[in-house]
Protein backbone atom coordinates (compact mmCIF):
# COMPACT_ATOMS: atom_id res chain seq x y z
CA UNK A 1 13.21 -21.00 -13.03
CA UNK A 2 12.16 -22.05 -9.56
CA UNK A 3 9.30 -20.90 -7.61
CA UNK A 4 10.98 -20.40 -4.00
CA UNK A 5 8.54 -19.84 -1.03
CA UNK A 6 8.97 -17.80 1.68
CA UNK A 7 8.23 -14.77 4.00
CA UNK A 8 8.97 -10.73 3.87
CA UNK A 9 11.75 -11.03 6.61
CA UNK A 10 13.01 -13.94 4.41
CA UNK A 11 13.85 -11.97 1.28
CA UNK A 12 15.19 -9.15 3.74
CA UNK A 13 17.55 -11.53 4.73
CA UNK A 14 18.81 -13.29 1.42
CA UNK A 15 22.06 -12.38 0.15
CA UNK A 16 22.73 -13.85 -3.58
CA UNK A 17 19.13 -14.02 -5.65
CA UNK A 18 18.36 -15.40 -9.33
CA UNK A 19 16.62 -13.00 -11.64
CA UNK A 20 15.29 -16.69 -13.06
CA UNK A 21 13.51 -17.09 -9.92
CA UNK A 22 10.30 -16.16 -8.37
CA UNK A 23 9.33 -15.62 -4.88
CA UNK A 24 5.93 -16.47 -2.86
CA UNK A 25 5.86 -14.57 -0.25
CA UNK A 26 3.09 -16.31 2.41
CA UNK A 27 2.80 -13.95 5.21
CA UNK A 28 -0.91 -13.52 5.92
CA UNK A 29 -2.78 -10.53 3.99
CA UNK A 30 0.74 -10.09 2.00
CA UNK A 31 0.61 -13.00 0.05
CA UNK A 32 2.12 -12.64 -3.64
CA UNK A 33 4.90 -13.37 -5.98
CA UNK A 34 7.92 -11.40 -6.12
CA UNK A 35 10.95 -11.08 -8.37
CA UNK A 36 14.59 -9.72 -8.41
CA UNK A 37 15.15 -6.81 -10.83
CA UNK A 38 18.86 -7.13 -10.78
CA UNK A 39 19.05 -3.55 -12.82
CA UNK A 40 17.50 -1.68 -10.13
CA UNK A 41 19.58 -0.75 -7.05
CA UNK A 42 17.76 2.71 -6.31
CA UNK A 43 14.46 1.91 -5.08
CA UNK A 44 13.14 2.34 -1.79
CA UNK A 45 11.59 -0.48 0.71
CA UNK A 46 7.80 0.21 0.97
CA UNK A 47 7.05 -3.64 2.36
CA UNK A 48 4.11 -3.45 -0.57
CA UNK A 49 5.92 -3.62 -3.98
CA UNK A 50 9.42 -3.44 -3.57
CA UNK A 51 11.16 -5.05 -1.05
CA UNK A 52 15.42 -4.91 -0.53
CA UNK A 53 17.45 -7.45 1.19
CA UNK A 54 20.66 -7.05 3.65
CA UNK A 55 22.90 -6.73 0.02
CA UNK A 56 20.45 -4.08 -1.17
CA UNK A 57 19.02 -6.13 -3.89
CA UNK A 58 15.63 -4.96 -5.00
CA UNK A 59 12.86 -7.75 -5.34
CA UNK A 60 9.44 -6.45 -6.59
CA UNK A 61 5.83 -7.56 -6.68
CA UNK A 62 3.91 -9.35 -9.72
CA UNK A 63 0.81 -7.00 -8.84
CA UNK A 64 -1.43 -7.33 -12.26
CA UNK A 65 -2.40 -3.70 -11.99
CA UNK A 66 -4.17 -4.18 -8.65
CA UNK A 67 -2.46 -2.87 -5.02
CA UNK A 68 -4.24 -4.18 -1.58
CA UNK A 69 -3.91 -1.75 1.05
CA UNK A 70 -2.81 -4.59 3.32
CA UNK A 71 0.64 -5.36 1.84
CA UNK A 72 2.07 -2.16 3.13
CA UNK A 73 1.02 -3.15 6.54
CA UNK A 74 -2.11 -1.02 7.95
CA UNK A 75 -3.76 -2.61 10.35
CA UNK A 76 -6.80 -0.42 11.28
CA UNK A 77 -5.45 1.33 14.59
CA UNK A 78 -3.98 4.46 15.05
CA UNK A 79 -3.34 6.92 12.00
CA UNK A 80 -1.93 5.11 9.31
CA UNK A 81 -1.56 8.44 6.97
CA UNK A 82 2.35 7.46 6.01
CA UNK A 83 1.38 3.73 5.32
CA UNK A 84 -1.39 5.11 3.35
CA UNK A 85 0.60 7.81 1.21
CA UNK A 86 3.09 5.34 0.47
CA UNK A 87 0.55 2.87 -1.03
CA UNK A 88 -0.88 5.85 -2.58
CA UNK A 89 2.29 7.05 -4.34
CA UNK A 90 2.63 3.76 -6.04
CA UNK A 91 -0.47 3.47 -7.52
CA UNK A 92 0.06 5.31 -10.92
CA UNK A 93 -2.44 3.93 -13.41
CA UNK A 94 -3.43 1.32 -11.01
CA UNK A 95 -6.21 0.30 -8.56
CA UNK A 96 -5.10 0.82 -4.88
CA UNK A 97 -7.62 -1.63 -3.26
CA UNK A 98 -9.22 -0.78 0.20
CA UNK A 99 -10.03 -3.64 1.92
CA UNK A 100 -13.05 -4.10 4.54
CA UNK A 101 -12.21 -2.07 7.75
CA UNK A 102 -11.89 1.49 9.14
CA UNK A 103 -8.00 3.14 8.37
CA UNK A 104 -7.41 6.37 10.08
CA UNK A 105 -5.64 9.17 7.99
CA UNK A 106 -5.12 12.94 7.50
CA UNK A 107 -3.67 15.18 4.62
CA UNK A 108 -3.28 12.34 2.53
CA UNK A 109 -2.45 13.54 -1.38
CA UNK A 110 -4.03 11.85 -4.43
CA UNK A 111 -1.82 11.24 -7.46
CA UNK A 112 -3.16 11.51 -11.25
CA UNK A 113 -4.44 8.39 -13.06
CA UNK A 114 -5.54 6.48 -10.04
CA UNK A 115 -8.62 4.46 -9.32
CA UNK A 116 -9.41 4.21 -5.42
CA UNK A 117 -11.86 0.92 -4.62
CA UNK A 118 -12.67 -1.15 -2.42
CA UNK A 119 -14.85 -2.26 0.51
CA UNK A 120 -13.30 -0.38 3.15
CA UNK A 121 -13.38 3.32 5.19
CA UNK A 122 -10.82 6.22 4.88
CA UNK A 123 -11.59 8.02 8.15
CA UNK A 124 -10.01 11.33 9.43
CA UNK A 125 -7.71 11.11 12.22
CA UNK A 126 -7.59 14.81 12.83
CA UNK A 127 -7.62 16.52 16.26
CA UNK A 128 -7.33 20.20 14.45
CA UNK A 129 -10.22 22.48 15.63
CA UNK A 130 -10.05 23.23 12.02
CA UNK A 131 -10.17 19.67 10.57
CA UNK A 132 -7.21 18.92 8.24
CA UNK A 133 -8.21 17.02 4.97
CA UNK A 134 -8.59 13.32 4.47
CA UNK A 135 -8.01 13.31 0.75
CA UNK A 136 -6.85 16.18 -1.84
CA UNK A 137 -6.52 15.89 -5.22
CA UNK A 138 -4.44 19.04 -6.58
CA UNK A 139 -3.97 19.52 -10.11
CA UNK A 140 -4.60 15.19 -11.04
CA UNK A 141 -6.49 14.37 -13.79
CA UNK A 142 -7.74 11.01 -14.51
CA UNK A 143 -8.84 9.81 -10.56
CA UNK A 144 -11.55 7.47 -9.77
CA UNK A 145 -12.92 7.02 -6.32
CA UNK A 146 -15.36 4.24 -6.03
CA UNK A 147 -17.04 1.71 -3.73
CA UNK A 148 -15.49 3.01 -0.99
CA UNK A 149 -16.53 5.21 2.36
CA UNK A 150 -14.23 8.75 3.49
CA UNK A 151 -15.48 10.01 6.11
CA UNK A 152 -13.99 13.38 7.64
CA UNK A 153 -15.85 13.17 10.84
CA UNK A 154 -13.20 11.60 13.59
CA UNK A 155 -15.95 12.13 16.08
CA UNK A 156 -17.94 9.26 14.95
CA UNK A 157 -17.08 6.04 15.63
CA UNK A 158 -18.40 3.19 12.64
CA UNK A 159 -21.07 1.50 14.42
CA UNK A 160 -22.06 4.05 17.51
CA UNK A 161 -25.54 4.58 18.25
C-alpha cells in the first residue's frame, strides 16, 4: 500500500488507480484520505465523498462518520442550497458538520437519522414575500440539530446594529 498525496483536480485527472492505495488529498478545507472502490462505477461526483476521474473510476472519502460542510465547496456567498442538499443527502447516520460562518440556503430537505452540528449559521436566502423554508424535515425520524444557528430572517445581516 502506498499513501500517494495529492489534490481534487489530481484524482480527476488519474487514469489507472490501485485499490491498495490511499490518497491525501491537501487542498485547503478539503483535506482527507481517499480510496478507489474499484466495484463501484455508478456513483455520482459530489467533490465531498466521492470523487471520479477522466476513466470514471470512483475514489471515496475515509470520513469516520463525520462530514465538514467545507469539502463540498461552500464558501459563504451567495445561496449555496444545492451544495448544501448534496452534503445533506449523504449524511445518513452521520454528523454533517457546520463549520464557523454564515451559508445562505432555501428549501433545503432533511433526511432521517442525521445529526446537524457545528459552529456555524444556516441562513435563508429567500426573496419570496412568503418566505420559503430553510430546513424541513418530512416524515424523518431519528434527526438531531445541535450547536448550530438557522435563521429564516434574510433581512438581517450577522453582525448589523
Amino acid at each position: 500500500m502506498a499513501i500517494i498525496q495529492t489534490t481534487i483536480a489530481g484524482i480527476r485527472s488519474m487514469t489507472s488507480p490501485l485499490a491498495t492505495d490511499r490518497y491525501y488529498v491537501s487542498d485547503i478545507e478539503k483535506e482527507g484520505f481517499w480510496l478507489f472502490d474499484p466495484l463501484d462505477t455508478t456513483s455520482a461526483d459530489n467533490t465531498g465523498t466521492i470523487l471520479k476521474d477522466t476513466s470514471g473510476n470512483v475514489y471515496k472519502r475515509i470520513d469516520e462518520g463525520i462530514i465538514d460542510l467545507k469539502w463540498f465547496g461552500v464558501t459563504g456567498s451567495g445561496n449555496e442550497s444545492i451544495i448544501i442538499q448534496t452534503a445533506i443527502n449523504v449524511c445518513a447516520y452521520k454528523t454533517l458538520w457546520i463549520p464557523e460562518g454564515v451559508y445562505y440556503a432555501k428549501n433545503l430537505t432533511g433526511i432521517s437519522n442525521l445529526t446537524i452540528s457545528g459552529q456555524g449559521t444556516l441562513k435563508s436566502d429567500s426573496t419570496a414575500v412568503v418566505p420559503d423554508t430553510l430546513l424541513a424535515f418530512t416524515d424523518c425520524t431519528n434527526v438531531t440539530i445541535r450547536d448550530i444557528t438557522l435563521d429564516g430572517n434574510k433581512g438581517v445581516v450577522p453582525g448589523a446594529p
